[in-house]
Structures are given as structure tokens and as C-alpha cells.
Protein backbone atom coordinates (compact mmCIF):
# COMPACT_ATOMS: atom_id res chain seq x y z
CA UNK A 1 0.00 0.00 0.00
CA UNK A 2 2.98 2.37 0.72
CA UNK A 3 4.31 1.82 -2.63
CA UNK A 4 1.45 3.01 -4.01
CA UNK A 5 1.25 5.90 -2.69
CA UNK A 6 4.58 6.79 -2.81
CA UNK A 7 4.14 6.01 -6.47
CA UNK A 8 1.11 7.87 -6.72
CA UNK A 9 3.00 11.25 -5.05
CA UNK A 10 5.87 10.92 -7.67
CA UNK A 11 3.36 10.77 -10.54
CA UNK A 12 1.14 13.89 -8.92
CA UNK A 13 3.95 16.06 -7.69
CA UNK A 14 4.96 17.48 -10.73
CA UNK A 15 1.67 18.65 -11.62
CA UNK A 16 1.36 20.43 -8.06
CA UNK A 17 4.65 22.53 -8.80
CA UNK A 18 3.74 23.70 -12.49
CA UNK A 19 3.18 27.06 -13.02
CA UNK A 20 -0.34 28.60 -14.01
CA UNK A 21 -0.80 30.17 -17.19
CA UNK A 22 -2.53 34.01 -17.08
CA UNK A 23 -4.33 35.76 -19.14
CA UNK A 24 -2.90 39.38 -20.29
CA UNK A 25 -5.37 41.84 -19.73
CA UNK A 26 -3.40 44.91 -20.68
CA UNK A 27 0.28 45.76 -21.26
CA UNK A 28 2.33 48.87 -20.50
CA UNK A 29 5.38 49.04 -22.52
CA UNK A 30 7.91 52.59 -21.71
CA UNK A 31 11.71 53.48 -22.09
CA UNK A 32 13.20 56.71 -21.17
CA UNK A 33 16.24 57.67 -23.15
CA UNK A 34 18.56 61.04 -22.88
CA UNK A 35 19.45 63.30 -25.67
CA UNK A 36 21.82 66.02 -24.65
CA UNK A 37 20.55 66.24 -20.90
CA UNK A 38 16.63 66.05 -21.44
CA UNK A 39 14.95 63.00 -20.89
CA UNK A 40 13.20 61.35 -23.48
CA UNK A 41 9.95 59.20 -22.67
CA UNK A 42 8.43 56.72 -25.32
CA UNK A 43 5.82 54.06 -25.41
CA UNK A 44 5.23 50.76 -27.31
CA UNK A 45 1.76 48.60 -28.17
CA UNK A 46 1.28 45.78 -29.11
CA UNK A 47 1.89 43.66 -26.77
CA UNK A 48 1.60 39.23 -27.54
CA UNK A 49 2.64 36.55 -24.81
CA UNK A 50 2.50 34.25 -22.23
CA UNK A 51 3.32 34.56 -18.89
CA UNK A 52 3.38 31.26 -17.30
CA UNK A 53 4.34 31.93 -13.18
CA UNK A 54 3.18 30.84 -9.95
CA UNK A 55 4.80 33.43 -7.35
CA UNK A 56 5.60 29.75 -4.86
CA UNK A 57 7.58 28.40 -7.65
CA UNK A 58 9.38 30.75 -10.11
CA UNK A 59 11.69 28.31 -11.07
CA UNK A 60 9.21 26.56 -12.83
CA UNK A 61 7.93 30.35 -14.99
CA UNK A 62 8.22 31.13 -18.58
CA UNK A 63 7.56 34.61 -19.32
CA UNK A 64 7.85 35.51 -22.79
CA UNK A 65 6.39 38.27 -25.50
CA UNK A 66 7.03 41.04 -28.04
CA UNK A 67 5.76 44.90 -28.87
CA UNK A 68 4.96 46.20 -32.36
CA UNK A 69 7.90 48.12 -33.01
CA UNK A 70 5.61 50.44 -35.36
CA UNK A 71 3.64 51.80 -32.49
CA UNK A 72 7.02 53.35 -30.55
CA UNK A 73 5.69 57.02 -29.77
CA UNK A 74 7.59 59.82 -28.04
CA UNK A 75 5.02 62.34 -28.99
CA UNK A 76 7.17 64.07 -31.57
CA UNK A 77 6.37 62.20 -35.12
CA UNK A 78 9.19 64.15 -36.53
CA UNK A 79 11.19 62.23 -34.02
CA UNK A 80 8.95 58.50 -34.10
CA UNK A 81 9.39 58.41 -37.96
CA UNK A 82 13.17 58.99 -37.39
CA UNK A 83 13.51 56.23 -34.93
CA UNK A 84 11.04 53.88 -36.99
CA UNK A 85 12.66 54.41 -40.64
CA UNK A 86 16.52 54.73 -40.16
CA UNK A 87 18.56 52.14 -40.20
CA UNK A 88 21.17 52.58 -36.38
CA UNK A 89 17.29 52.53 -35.25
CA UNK A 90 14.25 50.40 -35.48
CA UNK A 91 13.64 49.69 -39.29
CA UNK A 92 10.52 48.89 -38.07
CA UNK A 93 9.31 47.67 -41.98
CA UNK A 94 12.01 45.09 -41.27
CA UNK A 95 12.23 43.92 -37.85
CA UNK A 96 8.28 44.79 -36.81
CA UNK A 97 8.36 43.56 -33.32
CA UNK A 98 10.75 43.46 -30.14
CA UNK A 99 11.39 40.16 -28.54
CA UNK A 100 12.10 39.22 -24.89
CA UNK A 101 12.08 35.41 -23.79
CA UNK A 102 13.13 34.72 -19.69
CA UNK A 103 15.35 31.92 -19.33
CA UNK A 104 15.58 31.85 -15.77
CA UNK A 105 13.27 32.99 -12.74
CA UNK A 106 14.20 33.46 -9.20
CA UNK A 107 13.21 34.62 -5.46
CA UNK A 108 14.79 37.49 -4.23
CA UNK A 109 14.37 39.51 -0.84
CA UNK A 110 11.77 42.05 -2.49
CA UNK A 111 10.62 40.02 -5.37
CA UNK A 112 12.18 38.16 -8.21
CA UNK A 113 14.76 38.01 -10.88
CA UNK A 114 14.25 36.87 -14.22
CA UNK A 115 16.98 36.33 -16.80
CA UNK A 116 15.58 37.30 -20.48
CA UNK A 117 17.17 37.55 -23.90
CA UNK A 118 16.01 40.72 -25.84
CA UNK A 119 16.03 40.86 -29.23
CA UNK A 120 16.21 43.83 -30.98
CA UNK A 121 16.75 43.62 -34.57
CA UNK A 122 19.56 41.30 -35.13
CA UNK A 123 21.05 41.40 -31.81
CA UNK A 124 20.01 39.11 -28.79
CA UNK A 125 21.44 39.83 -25.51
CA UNK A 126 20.37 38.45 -21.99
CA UNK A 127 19.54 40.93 -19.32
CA UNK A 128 18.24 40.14 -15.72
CA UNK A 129 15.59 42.09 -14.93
CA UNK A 130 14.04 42.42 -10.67
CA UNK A 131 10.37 42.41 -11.14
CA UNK A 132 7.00 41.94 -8.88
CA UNK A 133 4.47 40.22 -8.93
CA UNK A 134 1.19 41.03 -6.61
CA UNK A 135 -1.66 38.50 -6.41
CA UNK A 136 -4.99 40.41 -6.00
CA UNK A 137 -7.58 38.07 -5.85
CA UNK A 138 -7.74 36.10 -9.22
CA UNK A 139 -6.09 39.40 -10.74
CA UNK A 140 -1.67 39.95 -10.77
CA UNK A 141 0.21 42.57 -11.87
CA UNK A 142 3.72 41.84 -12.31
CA UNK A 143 6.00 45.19 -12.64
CA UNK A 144 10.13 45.62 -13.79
CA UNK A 145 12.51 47.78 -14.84
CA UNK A 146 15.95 48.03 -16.09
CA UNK A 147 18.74 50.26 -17.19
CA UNK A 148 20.49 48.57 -20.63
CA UNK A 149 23.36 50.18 -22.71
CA UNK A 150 22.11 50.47 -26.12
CA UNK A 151 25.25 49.88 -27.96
CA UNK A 152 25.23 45.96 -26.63
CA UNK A 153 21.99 46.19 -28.99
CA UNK A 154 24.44 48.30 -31.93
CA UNK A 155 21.36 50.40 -31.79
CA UNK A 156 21.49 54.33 -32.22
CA UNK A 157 25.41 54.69 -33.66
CA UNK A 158 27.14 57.11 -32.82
CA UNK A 159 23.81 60.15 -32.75
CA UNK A 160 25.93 62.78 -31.07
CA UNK A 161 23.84 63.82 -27.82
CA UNK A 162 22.25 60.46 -27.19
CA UNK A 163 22.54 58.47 -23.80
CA UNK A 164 24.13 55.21 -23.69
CA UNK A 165 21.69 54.15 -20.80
CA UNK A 166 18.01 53.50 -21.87
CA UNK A 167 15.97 52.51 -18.67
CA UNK A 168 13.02 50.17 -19.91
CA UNK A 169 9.70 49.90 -17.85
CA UNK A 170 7.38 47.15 -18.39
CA UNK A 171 3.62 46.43 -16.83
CA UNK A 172 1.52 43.46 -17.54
CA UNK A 173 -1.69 43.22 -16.02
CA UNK A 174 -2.84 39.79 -15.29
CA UNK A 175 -6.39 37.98 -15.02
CA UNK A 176 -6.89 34.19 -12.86
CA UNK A 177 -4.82 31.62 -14.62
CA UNK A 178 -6.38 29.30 -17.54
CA UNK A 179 -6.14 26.53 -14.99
CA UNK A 180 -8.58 28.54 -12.42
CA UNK A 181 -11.12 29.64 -15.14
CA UNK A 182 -12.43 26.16 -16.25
């Protein structure tokens, strides 16, 4: 009888530990960039992805997605058509859409840490990025922000004035998992 349900534990424990699946309900997508001294705020839409997490077990999370790189708007479209059309920038009829894929989620003291590649254009380069992730009822919203250099991306040349430092700010908010909705 004790091998059975020591059998029966092995076989159910892994389903206890995955990760739940949530719906995105809406995105918030922002970078801040400097050019000669002034900041620089801009948006993106567009958001697609999956966030698979459950806050007791990051280890076993998957959090990937992409932006349209054709909705980036700094409220200047003198500026947004320069960034979208030349090529040290977006080339947004090329590469239409920003990628970031975790490949590695962890606890920390005030939240977590998840490892991500971004790709932007040709490049992909893994950043680690602190987040959290608040459980309202069957809602989440799960919060980061970090500082990259844009040249690892060979984005922007050499525009005389620019920042190397572009701080990114992302917001996804989250509805019940698929799991808890059937």
C-alpha cells in the first residue's frame, strides 16, 4: 500500500509545482532615453505573450512576449518616424516587433529576478531584470525595470547627444490563470 502511494505522489507532484498560465489583460510598454541632458519618454503597443508563473515556484515560470515596433511614440512624429525608418534605429518595416524570452526565474528579498534575452533587430542579448508580482484576488500585476546600454543592442550609432543608458519599464496586467477559469 505504501508503494502506491509513494508512487502515486511521484506521478502527482509534478503537476502540483507547475506554473499557471494568465491571461494578459493589458500591457504597459515605456523606455526613457537622454538626448543632450533632457529625458526622453516613449511608449510601445502591441503587446503578444504568455506569462506562465506561480509566485511559490518561479523556477518553474516562462515569461515571454514582443511589442509592435511600429507603435514606438515619443510624442514628436518628426522624431517616431526617425527612430522607426533609419537604419542605427528600429527599421521597423524590417524587424516589426521586439522580442524578450526569460530563461531563468528566481526569489529574491523584495521580489524576483528573471533572466531574459532581448532581441532587438539582429542582436540578442540576456539581461536580468528584478520584477514583482502582486496577487490580488484572481487578478496579478507583475511590474520591472531596467537600465540597458544600447550599444550591446548596436542600436542608435554614434547620434551625437544620445545616452548610452536606456531605462526600460514594463507592466503586464494579469487575469486568474487558464487553470482557475475552467
Amino acid at each position: 500500500m505504501i508503494k502506491y502511494l509513494l508512487l502515486t505522489a511521484c506521478i502527482i507532484a509534478p503537476f502540483l509545482l507547475t506554473a499557471q498560465t494568465w491571461n494578459v489583460q493589458t500591457s504597459h510598454m515605456a523606455f526613457q532615453a537622454s538626448m543632450f541632458g533632457a529625458d526622453v519618454d516613449g511608449t510601445f503597443k502591441g503587446f503578444k505573450g504568455t506569462v506562465v508563473f506561480d509566485p511559490a515556484h518561479p523556477e518553474t515560470a516562462s515569461i515571454s512576449g514582443s511589442v509592435d515596433a511600429a507603435t514606438l511614440s515619443t510624442n514628436n512624429s518628426l522624431r517616431d518616424r526617425h527612430l522607426k525608418e533609419k537604419d542605427q534605429f528600429f527599421e521597423v518595416a524590417k524587424y516589426p516587433r521586439i522580442v524578450m524570452k526569460s530563461t531563468k526565474i528566481g526569489k529574491t528579498a523584495s521580489g524576483y529576478i528573471g533572466t531574459f534575452d532581448l532581441s532587438l533587430k539582429t542582436v540578442t542579448k540576456s539581461i536580468m531584470i528584478p520584477f514583482t508580482f502582486t496577487k490580488t484576488g484572481s487578478n496579478a500585476i507583475l511590474k520591472g525595470s531596467v537600465e540597458i546600454n544600447r550599444k550591446d543592442w548596436k542600436f542608435g550609432g554614434n547620434t551625437l547627444g544620445m545616452s548610452d543608458k536606456v531605462k526600460l519599464d514594463l507592466e503586464l496586467n494579469l487575469s486568474s490563470p487558464i487553470s482557475e477559469n475552467k
